[in-house]
PDB file of N, CA and C in Angstrom:
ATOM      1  N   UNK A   1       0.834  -1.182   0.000  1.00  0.00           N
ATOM      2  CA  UNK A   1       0.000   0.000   0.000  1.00  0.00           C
ATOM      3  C   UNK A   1       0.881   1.248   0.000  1.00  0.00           C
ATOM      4  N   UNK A   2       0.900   2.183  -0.834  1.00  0.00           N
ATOM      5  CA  UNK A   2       1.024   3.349  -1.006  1.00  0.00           C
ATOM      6  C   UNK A   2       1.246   4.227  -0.058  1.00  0.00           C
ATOM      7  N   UNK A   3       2.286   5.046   0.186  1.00  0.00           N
ATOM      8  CA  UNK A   3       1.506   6.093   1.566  1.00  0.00           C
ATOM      9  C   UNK A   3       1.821   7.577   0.730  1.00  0.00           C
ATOM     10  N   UNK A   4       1.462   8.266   1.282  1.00  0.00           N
ATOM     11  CA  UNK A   4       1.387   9.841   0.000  1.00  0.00           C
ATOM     12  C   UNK A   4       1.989  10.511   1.644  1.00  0.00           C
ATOM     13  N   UNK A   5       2.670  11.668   1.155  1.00  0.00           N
ATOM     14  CA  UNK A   5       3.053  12.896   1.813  1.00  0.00           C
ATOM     15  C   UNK A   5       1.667  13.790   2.372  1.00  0.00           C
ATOM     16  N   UNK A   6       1.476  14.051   4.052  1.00  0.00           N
ATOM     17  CA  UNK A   6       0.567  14.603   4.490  1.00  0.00           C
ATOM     18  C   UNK A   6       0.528  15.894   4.039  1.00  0.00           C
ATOM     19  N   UNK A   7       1.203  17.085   3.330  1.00  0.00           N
ATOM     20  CA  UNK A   7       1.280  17.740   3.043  1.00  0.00           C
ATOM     21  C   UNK A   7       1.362  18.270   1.641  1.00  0.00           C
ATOM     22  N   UNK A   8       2.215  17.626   0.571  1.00  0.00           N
ATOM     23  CA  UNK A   8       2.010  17.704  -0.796  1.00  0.00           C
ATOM     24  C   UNK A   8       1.445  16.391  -1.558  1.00  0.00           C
ATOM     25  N   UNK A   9       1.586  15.603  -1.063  1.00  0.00           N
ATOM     26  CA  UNK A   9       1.083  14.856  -1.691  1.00  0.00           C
ATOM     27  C   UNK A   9       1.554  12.950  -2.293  1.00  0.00           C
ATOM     28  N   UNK A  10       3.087  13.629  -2.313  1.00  0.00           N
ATOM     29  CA  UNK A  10       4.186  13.112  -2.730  1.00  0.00           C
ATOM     30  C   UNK A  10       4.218  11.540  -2.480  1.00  0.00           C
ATOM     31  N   UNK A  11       4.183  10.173  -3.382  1.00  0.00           N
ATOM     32  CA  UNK A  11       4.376   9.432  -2.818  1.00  0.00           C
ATOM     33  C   UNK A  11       5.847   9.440  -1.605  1.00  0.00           C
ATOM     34  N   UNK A  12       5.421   8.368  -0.462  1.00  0.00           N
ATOM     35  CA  UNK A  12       6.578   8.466   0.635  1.00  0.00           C
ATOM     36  C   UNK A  12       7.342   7.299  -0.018  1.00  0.00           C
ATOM     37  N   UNK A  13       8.827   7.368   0.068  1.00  0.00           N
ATOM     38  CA  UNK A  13       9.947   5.661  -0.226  1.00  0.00           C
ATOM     39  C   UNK A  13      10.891   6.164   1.048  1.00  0.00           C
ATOM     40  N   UNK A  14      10.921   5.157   2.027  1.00  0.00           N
ATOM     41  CA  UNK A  14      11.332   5.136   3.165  1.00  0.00           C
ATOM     42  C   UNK A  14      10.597   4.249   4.212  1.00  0.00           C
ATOM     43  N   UNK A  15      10.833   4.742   5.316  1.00  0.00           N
ATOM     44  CA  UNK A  15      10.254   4.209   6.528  1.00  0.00           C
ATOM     45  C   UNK A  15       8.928   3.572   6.272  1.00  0.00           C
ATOM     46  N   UNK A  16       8.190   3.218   6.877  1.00  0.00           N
ATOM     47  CA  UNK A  16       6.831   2.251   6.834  1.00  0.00           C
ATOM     48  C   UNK A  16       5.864   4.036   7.918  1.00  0.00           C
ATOM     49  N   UNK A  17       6.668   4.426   9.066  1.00  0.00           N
ATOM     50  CA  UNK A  17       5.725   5.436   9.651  1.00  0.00           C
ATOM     51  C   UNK A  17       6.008   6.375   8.838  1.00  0.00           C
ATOM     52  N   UNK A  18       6.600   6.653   8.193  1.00  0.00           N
ATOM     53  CA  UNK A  18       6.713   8.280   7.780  1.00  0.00           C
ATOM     54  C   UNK A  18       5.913   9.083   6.928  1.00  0.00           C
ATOM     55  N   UNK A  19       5.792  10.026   7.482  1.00  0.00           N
ATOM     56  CA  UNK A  19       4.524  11.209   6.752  1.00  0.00           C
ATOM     57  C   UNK A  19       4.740  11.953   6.085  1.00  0.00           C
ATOM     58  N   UNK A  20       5.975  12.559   5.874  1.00  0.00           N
ATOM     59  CA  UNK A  20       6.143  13.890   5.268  1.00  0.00           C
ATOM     60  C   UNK A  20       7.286  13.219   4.133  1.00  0.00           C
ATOM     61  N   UNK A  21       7.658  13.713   3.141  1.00  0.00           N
ATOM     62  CA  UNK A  21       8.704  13.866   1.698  1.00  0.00           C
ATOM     63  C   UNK A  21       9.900  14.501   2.618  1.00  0.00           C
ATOM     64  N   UNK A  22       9.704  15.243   3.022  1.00  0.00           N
ATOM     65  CA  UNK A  22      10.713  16.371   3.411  1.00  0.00           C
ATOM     66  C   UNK A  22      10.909  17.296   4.787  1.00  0.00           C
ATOM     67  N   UNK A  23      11.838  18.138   5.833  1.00  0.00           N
ATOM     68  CA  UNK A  23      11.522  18.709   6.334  1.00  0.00           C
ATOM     69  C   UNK A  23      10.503  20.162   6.234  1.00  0.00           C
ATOM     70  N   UNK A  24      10.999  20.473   4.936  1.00  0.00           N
ATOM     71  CA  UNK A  24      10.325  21.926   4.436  1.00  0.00           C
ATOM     72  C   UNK A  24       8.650  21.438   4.573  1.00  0.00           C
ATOM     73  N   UNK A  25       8.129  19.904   3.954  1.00  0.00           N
ATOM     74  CA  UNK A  25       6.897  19.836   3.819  1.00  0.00           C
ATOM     75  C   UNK A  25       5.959  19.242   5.308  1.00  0.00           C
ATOM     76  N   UNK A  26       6.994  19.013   5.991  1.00  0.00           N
ATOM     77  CA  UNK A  26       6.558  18.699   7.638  1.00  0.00           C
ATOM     78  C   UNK A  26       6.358  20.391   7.955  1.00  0.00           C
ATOM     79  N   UNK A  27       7.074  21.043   8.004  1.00  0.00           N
ATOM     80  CA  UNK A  27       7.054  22.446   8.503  1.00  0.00           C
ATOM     81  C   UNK A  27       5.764  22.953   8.207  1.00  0.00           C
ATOM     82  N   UNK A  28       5.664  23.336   6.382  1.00  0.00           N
ATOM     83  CA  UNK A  28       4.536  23.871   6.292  1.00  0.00           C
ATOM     84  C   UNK A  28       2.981  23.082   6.840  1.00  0.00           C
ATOM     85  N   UNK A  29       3.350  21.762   6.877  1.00  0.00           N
ATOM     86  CA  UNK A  29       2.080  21.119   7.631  1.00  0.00           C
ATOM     87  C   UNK A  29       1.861  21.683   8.826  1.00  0.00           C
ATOM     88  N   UNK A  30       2.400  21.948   9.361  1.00  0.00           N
ATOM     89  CA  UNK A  30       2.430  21.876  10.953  1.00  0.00           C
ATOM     90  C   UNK A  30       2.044  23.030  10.982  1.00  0.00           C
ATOM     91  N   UNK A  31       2.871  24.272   9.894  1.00  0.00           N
ATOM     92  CA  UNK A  31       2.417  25.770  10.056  1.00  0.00           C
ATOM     93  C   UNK A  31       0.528  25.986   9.345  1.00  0.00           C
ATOM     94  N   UNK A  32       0.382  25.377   8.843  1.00  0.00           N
ATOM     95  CA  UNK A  32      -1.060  25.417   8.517  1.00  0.00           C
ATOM     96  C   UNK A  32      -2.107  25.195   9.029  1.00  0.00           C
ATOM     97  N   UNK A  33      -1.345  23.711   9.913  1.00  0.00           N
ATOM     98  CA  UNK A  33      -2.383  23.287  10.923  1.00  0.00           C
ATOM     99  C   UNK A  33      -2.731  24.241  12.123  1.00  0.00           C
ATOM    100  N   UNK A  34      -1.800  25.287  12.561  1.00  0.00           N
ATOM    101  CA  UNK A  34      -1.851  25.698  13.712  1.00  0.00           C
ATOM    102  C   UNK A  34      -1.562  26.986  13.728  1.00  0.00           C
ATOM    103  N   UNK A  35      -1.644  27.681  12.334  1.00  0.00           N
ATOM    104  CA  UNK A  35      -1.528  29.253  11.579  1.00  0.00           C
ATOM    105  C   UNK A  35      -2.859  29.968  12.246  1.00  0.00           C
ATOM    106  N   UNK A  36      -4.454  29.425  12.143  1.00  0.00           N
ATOM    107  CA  UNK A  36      -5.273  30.586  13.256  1.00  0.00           C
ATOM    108  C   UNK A  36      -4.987  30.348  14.894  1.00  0.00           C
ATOM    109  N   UNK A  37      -4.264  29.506  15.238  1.00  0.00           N
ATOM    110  CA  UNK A  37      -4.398  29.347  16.812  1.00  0.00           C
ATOM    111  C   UNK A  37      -3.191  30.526  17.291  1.00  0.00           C
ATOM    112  N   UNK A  38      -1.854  30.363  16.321  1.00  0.00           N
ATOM    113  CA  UNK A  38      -0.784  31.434  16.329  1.00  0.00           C
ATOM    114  C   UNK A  38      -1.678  32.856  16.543  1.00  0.00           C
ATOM    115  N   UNK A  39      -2.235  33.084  15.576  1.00  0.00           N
ATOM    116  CA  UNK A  39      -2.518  34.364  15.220  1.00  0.00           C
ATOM    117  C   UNK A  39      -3.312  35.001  16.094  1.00  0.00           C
ATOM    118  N   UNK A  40      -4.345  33.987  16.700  1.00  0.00           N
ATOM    119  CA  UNK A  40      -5.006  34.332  17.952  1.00  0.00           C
ATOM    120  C   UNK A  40      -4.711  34.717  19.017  1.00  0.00           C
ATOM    121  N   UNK A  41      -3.399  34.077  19.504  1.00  0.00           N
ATOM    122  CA  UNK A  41      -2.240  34.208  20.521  1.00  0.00           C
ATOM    123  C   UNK A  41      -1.538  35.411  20.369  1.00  0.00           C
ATOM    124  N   UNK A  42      -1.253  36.052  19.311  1.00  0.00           N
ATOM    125  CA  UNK A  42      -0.136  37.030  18.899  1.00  0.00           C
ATOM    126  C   UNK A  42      -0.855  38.175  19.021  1.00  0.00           C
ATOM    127  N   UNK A  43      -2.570  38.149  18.781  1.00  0.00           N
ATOM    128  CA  UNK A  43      -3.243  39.604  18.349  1.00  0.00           C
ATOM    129  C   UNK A  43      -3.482  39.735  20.056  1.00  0.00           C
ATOM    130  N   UNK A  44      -3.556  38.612  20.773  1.00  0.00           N
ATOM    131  CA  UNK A  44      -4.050  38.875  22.347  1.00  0.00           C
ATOM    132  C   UNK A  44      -3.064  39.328  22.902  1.00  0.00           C
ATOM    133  N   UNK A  45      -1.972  38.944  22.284  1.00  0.00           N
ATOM    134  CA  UNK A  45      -0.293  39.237  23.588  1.00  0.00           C
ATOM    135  C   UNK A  45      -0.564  41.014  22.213  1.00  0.00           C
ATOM    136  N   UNK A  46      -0.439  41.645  21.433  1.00  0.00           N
ATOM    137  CA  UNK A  46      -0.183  42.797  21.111  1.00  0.00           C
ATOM    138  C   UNK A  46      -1.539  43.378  22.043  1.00  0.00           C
ATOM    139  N   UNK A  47      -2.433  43.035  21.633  1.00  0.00           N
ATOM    140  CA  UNK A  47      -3.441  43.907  22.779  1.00  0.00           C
ATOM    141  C   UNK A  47      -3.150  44.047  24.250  1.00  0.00           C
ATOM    142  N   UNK A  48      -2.690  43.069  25.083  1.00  0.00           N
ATOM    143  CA  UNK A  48      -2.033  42.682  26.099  1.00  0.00           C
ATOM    144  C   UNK A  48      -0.875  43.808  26.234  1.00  0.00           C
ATOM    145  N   UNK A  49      -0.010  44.010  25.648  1.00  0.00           N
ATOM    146  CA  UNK A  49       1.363  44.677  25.542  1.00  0.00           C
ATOM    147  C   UNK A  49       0.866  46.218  25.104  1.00  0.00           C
ATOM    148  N   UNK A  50       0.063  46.649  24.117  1.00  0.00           N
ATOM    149  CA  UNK A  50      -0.320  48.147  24.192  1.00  0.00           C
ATOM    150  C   UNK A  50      -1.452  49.000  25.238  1.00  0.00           C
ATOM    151  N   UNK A  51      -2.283  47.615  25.609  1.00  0.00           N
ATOM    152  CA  UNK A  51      -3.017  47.919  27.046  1.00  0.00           C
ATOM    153  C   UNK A  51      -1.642  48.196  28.300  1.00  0.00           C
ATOM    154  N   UNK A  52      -0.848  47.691  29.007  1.00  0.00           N
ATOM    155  CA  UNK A  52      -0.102  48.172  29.506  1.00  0.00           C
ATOM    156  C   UNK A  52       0.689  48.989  29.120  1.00  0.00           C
ATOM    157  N   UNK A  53       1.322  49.433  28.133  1.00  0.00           N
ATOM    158  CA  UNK A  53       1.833  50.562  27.617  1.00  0.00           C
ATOM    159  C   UNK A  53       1.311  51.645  27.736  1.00  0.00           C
ATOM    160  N   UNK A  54      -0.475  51.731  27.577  1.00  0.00           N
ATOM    161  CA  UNK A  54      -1.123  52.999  28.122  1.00  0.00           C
ATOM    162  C   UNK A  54      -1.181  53.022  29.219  1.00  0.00           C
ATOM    163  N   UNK A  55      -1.149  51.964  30.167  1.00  0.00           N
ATOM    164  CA  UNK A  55      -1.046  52.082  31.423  1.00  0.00           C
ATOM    165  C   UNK A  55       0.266  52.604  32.173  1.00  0.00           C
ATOM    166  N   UNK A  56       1.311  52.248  31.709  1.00  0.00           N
ATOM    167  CA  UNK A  56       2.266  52.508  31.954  1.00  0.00           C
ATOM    168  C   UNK A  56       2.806  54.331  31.656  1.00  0.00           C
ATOM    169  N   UNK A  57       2.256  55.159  30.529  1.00  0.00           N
ATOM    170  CA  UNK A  57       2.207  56.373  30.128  1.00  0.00           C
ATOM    171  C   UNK A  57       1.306  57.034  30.976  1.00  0.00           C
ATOM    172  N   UNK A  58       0.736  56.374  31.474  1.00  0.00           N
ATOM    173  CA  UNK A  58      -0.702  57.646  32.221  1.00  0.00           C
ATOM    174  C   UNK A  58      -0.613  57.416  34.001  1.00  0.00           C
ATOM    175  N   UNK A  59       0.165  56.501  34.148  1.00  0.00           N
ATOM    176  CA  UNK A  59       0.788  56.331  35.250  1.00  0.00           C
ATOM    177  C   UNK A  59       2.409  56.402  36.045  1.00  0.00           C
ATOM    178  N   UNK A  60       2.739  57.443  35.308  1.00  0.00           N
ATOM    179  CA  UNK A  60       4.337  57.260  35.697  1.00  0.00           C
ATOM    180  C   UNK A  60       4.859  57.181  37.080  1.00  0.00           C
ATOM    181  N   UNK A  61       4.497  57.770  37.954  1.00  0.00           N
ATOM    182  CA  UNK A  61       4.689  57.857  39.137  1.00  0.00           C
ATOM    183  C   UNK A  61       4.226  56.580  39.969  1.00  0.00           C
ATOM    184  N   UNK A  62       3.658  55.700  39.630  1.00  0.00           N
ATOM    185  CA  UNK A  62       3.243  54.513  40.246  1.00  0.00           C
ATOM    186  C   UNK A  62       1.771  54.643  40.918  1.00  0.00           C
ATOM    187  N   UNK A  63       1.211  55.783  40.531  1.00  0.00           N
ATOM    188  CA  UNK A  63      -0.113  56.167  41.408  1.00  0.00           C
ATOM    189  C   UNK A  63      -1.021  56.765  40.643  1.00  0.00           C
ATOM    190  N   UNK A  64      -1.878  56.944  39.914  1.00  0.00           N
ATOM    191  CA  UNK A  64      -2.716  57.700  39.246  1.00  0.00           C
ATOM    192  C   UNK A  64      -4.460  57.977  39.639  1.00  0.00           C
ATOM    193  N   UNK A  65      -4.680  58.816  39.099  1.00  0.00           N
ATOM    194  CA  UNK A  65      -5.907  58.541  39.033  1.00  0.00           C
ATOM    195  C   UNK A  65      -6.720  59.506  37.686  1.00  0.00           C
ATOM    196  N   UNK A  66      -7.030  58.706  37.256  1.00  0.00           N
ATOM    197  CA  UNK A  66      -7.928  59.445  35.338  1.00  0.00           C
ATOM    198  C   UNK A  66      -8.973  59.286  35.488  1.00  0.00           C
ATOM    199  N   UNK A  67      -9.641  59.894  34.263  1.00  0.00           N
ATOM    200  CA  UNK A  67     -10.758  59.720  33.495  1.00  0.00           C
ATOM    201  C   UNK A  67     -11.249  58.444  32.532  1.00  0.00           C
ATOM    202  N   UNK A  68     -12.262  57.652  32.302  1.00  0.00           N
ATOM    203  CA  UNK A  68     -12.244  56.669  31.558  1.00  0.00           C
ATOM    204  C   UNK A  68     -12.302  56.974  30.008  1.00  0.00           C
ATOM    205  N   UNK A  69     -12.166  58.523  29.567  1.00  0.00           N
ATOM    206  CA  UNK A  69     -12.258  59.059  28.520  1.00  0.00           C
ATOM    207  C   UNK A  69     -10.840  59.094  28.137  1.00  0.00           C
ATOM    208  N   UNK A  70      -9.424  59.298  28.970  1.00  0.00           N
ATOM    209  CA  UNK A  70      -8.615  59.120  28.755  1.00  0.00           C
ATOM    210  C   UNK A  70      -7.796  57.709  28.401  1.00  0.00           C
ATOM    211  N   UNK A  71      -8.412  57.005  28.991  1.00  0.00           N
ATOM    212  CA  UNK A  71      -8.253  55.174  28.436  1.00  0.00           C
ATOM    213  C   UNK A  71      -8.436  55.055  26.931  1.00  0.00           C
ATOM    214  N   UNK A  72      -9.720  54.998  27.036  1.00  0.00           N
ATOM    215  CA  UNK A  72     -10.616  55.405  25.854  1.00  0.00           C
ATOM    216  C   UNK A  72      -9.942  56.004  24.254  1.00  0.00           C
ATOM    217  N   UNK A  73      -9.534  57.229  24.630  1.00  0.00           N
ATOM    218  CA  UNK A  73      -8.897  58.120  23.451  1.00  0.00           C
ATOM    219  C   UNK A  73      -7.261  57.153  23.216  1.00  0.00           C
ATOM    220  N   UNK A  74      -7.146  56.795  23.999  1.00  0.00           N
ATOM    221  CA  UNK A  74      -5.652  56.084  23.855  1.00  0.00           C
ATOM    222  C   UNK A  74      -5.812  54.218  23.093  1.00  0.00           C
ATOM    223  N   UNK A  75      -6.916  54.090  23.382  1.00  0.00           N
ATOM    224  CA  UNK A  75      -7.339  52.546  22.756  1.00  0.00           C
ATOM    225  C   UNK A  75      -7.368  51.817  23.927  1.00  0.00           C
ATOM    226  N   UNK A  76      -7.199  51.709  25.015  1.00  0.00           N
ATOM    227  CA  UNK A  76      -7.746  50.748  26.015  1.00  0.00           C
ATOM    228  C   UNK A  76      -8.623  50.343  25.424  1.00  0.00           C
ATOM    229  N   UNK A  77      -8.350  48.489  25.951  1.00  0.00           N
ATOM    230  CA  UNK A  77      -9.272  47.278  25.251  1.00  0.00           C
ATOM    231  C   UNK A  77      -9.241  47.015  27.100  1.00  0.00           C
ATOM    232  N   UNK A  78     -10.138  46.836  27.302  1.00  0.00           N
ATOM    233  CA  UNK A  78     -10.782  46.839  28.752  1.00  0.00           C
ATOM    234  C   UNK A  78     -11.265  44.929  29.035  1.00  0.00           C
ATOM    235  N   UNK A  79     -11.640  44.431  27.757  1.00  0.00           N
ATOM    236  CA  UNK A  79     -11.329  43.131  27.765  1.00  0.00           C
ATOM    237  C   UNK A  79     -10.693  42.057  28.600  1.00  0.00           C
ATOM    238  N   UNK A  80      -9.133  42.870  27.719  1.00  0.00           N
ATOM    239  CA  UNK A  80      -7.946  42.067  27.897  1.00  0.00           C
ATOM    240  C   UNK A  80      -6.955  42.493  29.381  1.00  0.00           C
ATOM    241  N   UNK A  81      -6.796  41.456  30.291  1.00  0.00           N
ATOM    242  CA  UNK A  81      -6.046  42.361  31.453  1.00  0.00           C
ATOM    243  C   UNK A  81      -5.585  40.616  31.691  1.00  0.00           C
ATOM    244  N   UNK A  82      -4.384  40.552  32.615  1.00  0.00           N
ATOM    245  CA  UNK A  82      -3.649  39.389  32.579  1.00  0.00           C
ATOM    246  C   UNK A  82      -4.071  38.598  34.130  1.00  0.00           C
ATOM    247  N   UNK A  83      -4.532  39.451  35.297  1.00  0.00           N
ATOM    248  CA  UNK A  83      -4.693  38.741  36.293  1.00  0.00           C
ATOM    249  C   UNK A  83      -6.019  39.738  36.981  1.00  0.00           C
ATOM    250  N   UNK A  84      -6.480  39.928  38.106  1.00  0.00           N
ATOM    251  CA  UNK A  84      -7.140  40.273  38.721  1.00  0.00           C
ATOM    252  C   UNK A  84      -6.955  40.108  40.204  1.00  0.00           C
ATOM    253  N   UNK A  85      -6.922  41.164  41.514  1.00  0.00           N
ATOM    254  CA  UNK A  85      -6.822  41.115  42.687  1.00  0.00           C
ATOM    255  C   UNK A  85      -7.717  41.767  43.031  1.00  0.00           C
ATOM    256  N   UNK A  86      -8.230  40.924  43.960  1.00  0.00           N
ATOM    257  CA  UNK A  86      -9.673  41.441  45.119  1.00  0.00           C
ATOM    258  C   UNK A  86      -9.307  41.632  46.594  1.00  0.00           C
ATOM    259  N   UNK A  87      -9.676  43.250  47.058  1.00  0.00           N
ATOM    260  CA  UNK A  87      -9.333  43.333  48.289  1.00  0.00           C
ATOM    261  C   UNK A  87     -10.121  42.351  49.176  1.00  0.00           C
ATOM    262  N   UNK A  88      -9.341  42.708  50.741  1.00  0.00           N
ATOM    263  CA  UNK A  88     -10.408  42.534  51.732  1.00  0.00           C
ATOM    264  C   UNK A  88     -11.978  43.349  51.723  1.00  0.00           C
ATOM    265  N   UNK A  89     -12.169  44.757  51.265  1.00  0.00           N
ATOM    266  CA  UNK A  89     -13.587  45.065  51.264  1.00  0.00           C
ATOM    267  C   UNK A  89     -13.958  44.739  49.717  1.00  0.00           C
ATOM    268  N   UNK A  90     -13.972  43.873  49.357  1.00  0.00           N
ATOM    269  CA  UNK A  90     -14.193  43.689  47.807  1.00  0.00           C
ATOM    270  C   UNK A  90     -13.945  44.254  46.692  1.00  0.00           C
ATOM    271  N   UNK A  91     -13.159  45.111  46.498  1.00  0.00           N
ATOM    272  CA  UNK A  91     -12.754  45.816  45.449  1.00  0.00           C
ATOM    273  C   UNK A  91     -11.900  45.328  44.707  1.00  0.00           C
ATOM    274  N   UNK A  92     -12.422  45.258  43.336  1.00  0.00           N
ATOM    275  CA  UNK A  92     -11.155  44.005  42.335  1.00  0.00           C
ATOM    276  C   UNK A  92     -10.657  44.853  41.256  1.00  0.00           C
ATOM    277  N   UNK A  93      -8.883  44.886  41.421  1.00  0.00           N
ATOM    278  CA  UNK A  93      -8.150  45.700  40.691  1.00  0.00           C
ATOM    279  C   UNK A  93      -8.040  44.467  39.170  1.00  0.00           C
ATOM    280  N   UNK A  94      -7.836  45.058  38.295  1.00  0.00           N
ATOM    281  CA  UNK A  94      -7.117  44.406  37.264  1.00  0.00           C
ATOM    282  C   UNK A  94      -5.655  45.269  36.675  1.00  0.00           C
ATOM    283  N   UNK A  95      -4.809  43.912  36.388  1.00  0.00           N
ATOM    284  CA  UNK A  95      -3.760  43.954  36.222  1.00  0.00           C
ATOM    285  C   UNK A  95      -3.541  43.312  35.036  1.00  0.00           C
ATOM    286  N   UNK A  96      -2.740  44.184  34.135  1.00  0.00           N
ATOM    287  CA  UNK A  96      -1.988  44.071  32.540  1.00  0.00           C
ATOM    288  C   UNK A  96      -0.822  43.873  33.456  1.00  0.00           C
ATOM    289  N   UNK A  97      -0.171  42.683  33.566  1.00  0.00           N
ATOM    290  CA  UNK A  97       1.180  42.126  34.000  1.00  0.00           C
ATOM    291  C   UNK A  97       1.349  42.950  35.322  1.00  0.00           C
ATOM    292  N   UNK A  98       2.555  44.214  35.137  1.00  0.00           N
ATOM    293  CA  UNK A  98       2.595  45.025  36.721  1.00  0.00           C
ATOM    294  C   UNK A  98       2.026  46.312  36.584  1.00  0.00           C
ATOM    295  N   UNK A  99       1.255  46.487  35.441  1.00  0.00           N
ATOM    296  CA  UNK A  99       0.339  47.772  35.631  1.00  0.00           C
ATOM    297  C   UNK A  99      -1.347  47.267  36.309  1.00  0.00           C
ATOM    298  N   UNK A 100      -2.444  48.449  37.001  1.00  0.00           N
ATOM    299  CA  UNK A 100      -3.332  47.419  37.434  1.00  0.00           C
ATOM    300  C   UNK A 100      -4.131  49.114  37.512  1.00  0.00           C
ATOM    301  N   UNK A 101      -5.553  48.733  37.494  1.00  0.00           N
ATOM    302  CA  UNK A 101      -6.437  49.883  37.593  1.00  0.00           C
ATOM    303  C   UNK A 101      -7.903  49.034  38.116  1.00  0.00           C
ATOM    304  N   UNK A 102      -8.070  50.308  39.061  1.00  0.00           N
ATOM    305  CA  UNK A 102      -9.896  50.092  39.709  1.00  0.00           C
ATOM    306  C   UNK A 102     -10.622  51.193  39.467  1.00  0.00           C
ATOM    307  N   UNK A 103     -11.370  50.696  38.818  1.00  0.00           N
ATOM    308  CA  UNK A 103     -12.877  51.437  38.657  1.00  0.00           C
ATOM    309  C   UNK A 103     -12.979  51.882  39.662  1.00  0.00           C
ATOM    310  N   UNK A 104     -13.326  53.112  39.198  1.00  0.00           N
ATOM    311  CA  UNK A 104     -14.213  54.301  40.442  1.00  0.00           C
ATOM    312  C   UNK A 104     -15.355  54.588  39.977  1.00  0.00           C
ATOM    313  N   UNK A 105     -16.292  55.740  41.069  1.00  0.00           N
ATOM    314  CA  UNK A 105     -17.421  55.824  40.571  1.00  0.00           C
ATOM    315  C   UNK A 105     -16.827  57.351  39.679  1.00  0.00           C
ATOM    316  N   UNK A 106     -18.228  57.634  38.971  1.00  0.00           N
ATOM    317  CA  UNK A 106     -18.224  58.926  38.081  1.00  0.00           C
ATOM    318  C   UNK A 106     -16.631  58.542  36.809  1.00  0.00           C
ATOM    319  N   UNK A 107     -17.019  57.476  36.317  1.00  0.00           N
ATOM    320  CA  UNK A 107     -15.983  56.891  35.281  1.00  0.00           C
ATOM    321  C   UNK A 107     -14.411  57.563  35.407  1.00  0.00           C
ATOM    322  N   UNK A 108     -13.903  57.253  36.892  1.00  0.00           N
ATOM    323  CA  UNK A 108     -12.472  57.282  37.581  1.00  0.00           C
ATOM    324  C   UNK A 108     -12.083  56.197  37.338  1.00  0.00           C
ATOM    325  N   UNK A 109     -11.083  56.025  37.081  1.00  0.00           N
ATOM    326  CA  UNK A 109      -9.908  54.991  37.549  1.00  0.00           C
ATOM    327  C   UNK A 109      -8.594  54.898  38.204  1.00  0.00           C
ATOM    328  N   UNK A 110      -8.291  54.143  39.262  1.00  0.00           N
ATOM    329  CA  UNK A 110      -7.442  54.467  39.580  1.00  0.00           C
ATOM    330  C   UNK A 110      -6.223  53.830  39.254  1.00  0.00           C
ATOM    331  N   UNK A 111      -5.120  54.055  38.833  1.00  0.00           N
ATOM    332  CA  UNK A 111      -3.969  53.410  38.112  1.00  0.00           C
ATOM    333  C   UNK A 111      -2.804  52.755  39.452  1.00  0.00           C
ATOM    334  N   UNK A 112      -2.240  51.715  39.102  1.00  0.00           N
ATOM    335  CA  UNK A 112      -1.467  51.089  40.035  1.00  0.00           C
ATOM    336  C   UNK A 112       0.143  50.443  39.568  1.00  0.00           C
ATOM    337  N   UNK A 113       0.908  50.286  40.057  1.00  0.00           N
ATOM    338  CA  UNK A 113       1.614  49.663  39.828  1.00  0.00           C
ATOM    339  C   UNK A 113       2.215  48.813  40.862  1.00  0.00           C
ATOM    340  N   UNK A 114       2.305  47.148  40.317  1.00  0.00           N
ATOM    341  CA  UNK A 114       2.695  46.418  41.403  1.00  0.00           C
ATOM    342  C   UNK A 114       4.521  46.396  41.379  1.00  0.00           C
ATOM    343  N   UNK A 115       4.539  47.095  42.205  1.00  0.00           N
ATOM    344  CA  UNK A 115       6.170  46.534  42.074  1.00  0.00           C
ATOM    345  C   UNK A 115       6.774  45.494  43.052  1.00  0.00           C
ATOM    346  N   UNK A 116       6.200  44.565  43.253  1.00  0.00           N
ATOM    347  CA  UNK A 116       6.739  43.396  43.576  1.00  0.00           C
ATOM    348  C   UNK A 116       6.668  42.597  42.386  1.00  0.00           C
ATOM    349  N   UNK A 117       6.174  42.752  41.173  1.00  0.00           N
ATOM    350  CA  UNK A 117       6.421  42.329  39.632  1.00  0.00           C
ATOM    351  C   UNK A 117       8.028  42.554  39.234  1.00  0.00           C
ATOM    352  N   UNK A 118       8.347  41.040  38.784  1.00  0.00           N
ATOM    353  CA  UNK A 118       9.242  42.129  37.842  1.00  0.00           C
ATOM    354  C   UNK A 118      10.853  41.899  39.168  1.00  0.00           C
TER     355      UNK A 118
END
């Protein structure tokens, strides 16, 4: 019985397990198979990485406190944040890696930085 290349096509002459003609045609298999899961990963870590970057600009001093209009105008994706901490009176900060902000009332936020990150 015949075995064909999982990727082009190619009859296989070799081994009895082998799948691929070539390394180049293992590669692109593998990159095809798993090309939207990459891409999914890459657009979350850039959203991930420019969400703290605004955080990091509007907070220099390690303490802030803004407007949610200022998030906003800068592209905050409010989505994406990497962990979450809840006080003792219930108040839950979110944190983009060691930047971190809590909702206030009258659309405040307050900006944080953990520096035990890092």
């Amino acid at each position: 019985m015949e075995k064909h290349c999982l990727s082009c096509g190619e009859v296989l002459i070799g081994r009895a397990d082998k799948k691929f003609c070539n390394d180049s045609c293992r590669n692109n298999y593998h990159h095809q198979r798993n090309h939207n899961q990459i891409n999914l990963i890459r657009n979350i870590n850039n959203v991930l990485k420019k969400n703290r970057a605004i955080l990091k600009e509007l907070n220099p001093d390690g303490k802030a406190k803004i407007r949610k209009q200022q998030l906003d105008r800068q592209g905050f994706n409010f989505k994406y944040y990497t962990t979450t901490y809840v006080t003792k009176d219930k108040r839950v900060y979110y944190f983009v890696y060691d930047q971190g902000y809590l909702p206030l009332e009258n659309d405040f936020y307050a900006l944080v930085e953990n520096s035990e990150i890092g």
